[in-house]
Protein backbone atom coordinates (compact mmCIF):
# COMPACT_ATOMS: atom_id res chain seq x y z
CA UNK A 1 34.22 -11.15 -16.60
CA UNK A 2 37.04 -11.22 -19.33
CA UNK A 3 37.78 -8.03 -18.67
CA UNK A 4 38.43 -7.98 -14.78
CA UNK A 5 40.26 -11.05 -15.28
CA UNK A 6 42.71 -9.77 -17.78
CA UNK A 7 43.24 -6.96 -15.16
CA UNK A 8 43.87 -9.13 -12.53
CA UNK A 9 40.93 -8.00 -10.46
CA UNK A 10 39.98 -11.30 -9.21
CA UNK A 11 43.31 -11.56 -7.16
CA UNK A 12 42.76 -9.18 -4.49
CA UNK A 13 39.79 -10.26 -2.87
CA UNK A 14 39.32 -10.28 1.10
CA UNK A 15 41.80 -7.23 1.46
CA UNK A 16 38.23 -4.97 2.27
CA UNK A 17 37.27 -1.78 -0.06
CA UNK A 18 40.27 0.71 -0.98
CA UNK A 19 38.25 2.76 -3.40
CA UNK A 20 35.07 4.55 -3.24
CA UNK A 21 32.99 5.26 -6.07
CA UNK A 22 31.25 8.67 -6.16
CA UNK A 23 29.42 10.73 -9.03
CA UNK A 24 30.80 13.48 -10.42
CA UNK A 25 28.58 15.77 -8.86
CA UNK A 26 27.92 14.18 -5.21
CA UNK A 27 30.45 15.69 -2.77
CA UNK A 28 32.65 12.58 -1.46
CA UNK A 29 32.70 13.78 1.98
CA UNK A 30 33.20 10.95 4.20
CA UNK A 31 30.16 9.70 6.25
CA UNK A 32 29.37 10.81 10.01
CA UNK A 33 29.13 8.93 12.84
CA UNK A 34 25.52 7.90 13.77
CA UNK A 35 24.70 9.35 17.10
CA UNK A 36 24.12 7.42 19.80
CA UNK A 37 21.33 8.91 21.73
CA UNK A 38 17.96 8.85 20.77
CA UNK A 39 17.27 13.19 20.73
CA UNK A 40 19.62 13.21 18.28
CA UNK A 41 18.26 9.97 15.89
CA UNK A 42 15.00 12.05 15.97
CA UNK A 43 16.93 14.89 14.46
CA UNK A 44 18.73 12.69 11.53
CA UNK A 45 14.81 11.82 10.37
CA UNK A 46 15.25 15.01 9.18
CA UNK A 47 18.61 14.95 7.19
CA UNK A 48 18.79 15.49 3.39
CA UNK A 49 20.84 12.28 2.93
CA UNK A 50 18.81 9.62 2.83
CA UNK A 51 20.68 7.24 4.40
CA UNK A 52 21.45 9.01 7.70
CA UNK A 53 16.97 9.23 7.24
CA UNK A 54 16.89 5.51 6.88
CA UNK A 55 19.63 4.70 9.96
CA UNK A 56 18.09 6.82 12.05
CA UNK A 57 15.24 5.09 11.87
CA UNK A 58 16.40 1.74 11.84
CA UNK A 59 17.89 2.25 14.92
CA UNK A 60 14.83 3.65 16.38
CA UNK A 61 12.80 1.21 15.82
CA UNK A 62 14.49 -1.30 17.98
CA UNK A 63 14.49 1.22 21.09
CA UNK A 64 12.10 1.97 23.75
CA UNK A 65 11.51 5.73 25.44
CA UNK A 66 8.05 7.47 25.72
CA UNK A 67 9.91 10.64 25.46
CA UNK A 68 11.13 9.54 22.49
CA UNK A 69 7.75 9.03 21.40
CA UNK A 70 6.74 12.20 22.17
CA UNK A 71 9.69 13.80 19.66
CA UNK A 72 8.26 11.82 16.94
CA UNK A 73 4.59 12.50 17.30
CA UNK A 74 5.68 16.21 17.50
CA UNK A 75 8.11 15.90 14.25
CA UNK A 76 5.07 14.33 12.45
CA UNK A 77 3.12 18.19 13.12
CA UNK A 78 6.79 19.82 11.63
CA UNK A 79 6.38 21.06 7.60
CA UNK A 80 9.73 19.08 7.05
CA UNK A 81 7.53 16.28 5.43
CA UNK A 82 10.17 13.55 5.16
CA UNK A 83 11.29 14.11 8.75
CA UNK A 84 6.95 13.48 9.24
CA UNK A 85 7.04 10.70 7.04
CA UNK A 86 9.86 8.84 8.63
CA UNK A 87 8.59 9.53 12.55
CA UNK A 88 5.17 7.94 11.37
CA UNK A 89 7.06 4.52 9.92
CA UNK A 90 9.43 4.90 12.95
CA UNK A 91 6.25 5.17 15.16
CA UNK A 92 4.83 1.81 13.44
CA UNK A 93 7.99 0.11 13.63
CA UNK A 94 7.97 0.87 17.53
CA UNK A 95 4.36 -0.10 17.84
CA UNK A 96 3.90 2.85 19.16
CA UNK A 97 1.48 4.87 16.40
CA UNK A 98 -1.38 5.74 18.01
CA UNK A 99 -5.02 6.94 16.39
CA UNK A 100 -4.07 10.73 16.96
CA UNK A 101 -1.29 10.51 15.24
CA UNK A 102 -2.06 8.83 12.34
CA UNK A 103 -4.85 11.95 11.96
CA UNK A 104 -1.91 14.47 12.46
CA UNK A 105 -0.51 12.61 9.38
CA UNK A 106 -3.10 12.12 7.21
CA UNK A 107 -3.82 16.18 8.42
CA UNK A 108 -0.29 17.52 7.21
CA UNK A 109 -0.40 19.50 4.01
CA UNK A 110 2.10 16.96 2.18
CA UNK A 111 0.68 14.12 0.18
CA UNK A 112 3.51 11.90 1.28
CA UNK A 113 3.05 11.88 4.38
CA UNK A 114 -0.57 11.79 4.23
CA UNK A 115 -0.01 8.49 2.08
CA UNK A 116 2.64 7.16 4.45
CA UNK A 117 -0.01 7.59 7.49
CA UNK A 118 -2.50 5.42 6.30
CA UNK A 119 -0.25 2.67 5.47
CA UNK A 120 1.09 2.39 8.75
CA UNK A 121 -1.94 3.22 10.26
CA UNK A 122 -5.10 2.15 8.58
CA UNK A 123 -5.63 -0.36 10.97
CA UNK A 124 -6.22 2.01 13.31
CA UNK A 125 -8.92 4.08 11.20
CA UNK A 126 -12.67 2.89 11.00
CA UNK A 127 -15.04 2.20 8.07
CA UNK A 128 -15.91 5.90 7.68
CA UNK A 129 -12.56 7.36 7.56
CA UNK A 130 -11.36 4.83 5.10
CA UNK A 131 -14.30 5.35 2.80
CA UNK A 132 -14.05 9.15 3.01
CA UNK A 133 -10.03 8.87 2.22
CA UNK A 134 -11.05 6.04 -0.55
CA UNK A 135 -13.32 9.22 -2.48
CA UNK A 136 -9.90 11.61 -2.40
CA UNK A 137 -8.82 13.40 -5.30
CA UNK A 138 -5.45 12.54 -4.02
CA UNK A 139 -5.30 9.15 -6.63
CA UNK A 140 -2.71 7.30 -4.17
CA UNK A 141 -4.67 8.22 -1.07
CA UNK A 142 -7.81 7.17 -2.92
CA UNK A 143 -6.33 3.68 -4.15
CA UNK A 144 -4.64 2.39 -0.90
CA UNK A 145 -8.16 3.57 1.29
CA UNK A 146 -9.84 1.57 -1.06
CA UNK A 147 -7.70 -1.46 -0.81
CA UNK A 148 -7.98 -1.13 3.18
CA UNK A 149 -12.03 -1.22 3.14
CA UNK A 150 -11.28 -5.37 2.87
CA UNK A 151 -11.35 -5.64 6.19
CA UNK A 152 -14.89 -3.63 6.16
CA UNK A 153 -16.21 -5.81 3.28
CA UNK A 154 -19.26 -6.89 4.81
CA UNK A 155 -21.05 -3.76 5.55
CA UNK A 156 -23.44 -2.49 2.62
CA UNK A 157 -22.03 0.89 2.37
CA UNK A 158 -18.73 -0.72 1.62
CA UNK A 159 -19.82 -3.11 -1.00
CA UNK A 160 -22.01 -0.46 -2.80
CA UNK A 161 -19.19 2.23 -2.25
CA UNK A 162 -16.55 -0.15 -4.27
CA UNK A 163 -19.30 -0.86 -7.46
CA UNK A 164 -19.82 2.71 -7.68
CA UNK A 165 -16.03 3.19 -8.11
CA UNK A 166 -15.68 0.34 -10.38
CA UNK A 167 -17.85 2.41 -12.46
CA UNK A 168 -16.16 4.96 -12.39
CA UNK A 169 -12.97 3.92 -12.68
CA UNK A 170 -13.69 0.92 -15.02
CA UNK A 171 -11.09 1.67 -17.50
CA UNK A 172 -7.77 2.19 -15.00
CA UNK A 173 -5.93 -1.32 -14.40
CA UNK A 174 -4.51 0.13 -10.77
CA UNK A 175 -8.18 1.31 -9.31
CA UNK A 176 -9.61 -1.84 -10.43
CA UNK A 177 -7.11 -3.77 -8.85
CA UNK A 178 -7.37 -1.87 -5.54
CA UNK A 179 -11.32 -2.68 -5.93
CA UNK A 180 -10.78 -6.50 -6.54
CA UNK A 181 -8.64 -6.76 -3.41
CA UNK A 182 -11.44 -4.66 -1.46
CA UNK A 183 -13.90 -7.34 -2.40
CA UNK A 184 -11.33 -10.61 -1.79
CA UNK A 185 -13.41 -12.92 0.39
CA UNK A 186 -17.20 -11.43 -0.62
CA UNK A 187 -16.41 -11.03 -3.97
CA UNK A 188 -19.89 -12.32 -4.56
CA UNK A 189 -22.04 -9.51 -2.96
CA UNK A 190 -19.80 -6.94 -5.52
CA UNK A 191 -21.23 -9.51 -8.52
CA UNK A 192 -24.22 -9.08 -7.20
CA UNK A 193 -24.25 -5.14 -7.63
CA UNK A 194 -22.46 -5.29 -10.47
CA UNK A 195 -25.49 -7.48 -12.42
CA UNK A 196 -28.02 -4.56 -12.96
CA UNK A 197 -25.04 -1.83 -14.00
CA UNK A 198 -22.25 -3.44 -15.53
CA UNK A 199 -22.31 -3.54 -19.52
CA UNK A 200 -21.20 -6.35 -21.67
CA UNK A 201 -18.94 -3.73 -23.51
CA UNK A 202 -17.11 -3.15 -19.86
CA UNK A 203 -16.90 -6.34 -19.51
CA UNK A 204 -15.83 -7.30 -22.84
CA UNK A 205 -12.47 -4.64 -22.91
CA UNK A 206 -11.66 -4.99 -18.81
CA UNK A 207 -12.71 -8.60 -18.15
CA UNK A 208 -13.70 -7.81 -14.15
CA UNK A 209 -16.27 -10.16 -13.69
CA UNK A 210 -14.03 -12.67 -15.21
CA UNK A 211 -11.12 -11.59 -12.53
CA UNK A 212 -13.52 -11.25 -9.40
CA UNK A 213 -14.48 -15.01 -10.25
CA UNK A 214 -11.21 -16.12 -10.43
CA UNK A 215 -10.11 -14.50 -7.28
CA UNK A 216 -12.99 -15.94 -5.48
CA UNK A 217 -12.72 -19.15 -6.49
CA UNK A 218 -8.57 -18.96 -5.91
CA UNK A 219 -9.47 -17.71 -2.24
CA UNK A 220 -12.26 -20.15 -1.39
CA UNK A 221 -11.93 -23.07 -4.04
CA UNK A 222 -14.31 -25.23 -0.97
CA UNK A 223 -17.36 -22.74 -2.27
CA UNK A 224 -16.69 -23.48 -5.81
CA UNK A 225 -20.44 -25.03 -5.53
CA UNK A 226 -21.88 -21.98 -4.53
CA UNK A 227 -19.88 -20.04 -7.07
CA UNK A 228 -21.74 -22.31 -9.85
CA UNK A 229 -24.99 -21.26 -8.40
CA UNK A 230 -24.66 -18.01 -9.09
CA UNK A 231 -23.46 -18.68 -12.72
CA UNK A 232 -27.16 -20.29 -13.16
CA UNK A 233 -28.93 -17.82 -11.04
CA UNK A 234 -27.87 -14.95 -13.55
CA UNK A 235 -30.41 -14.41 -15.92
CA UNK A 236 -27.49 -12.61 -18.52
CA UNK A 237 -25.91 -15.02 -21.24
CA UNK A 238 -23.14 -12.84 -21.26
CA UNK A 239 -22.22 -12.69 -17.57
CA UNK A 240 -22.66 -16.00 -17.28
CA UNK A 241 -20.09 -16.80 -19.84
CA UNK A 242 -17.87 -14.43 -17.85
CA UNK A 243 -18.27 -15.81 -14.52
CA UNK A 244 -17.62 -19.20 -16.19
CA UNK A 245 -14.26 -18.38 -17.75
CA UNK A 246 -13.10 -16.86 -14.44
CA UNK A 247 -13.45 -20.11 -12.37
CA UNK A 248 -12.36 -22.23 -15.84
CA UNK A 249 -8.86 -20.22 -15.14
CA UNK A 250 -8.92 -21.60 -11.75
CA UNK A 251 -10.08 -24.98 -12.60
């Protein structure tokens, strides 16, 4: 501050920007025009500067054509994959992404867009596809499908899918976060499996049954009763010392 004051810059102020500020090695070419019609918005999804990528698809988003629709569920088939990427967010943002294309997406050869089809469209993908994306070797695929099987939560398969991954994955912070927010709202059916496989040394250096008790209880502090019940029901000191110091974090 002392030193744009001793310049004097605080004097000119409402006079709008003179200068503009490049890097050395980013040409300072002066920005296009933004097209107006909507063939050519689909074609800027594809530019290398990000921000024509990002106006493009701004502007899209606030437009209606199904022909225009049709140019983005094509681009999301192209190799380009941020022009795929951005058609499947503009898609979303139109309400407008349908099933098939969120399979073209999660179909294209590029992770990216692969990863930005199932956020915009999980909702659209059953328990199956979710729990076969949630097994990927693709880690980000893998985490997000996870954290989408909460709205499938109440089915067996789920439930048993996420302990066998919080086995596996015991010792990563993300995964086990993805797996908590799987369980939120029948985070007592995961305690459940967890009871005959989880070790006190797990538990001990990650703390999970500690966490899944505190989320419960944070999510439905009116079944804090039942939640006490199942502390007594446990026949294992040291769970039961767990479960206790998740819902004394709460409490």
């Amino acid at each position: 501050r002392d030193e744009a004051l001793s310049r004097g810059l605080d004097k000119p102020v409402g006079m709008g920007r003179i200068w503009r500020v490049t890097a050395q090695t980013q040409s300072n070419i002066a920005t296009q025009a933004v097209p107006e019609t909507d063939r050519d918005l689909v074609k800027l999804l594809a530019h290398e500067n990000s921000w024509h990528r990002e106006t493009a698809q701004r502007l899209l988003a606030g437009k209606r054509s199904n022909r225009t629709d049709r140019r983005l569920r094509r681009l999301i088939n192209e190799e380009n994959a941020l022009a795929a990427a951005h058609a499947t967010w503009t898609l979303q943002g139109r309400g407008k992404l349908n099933r098939k294309a969120v399979k073209s997406g999660l179909n294209h050869p590029a992770p990216d867009v692969q990863l930005a089809a199932l956020r915009a469209g999980h909702d659209q993908l059953n328990e199956q596809s979710l729990l076969q994306l949630a097994a990927s070797q693709n880690q980000d695929l893998a985490h997000h499908a996870t954290m989408y099987l909460q709205s499938h939560n109440e089915s067996e398969s789920v439930m048993t899918f996420l302990a066998s991954q919080l086995a596996n994955w015991w010792q990563h912070p993300i995964r086990r976060a993805g797996i908590r927010s799987a369980a939120a709202g029948n985070e007592m059916a995961l305690v459940s499996m967890l009871s005959e496989t989880w070790s006190e040394a797990a538990e001990t250096e990650t703390a999970v049954i500690q966490e899944i008790f505190r989320q419960a209880l944070r999510g439905t502090p009116e079944l804090a009763g039942s939640y006490l019940d199942q502390v007594l029901a446990s026949g294992n000191g040291w769970m039961q010392q767990a479960m206790l110091r998740g819902l004394q974090d709460v409490s």
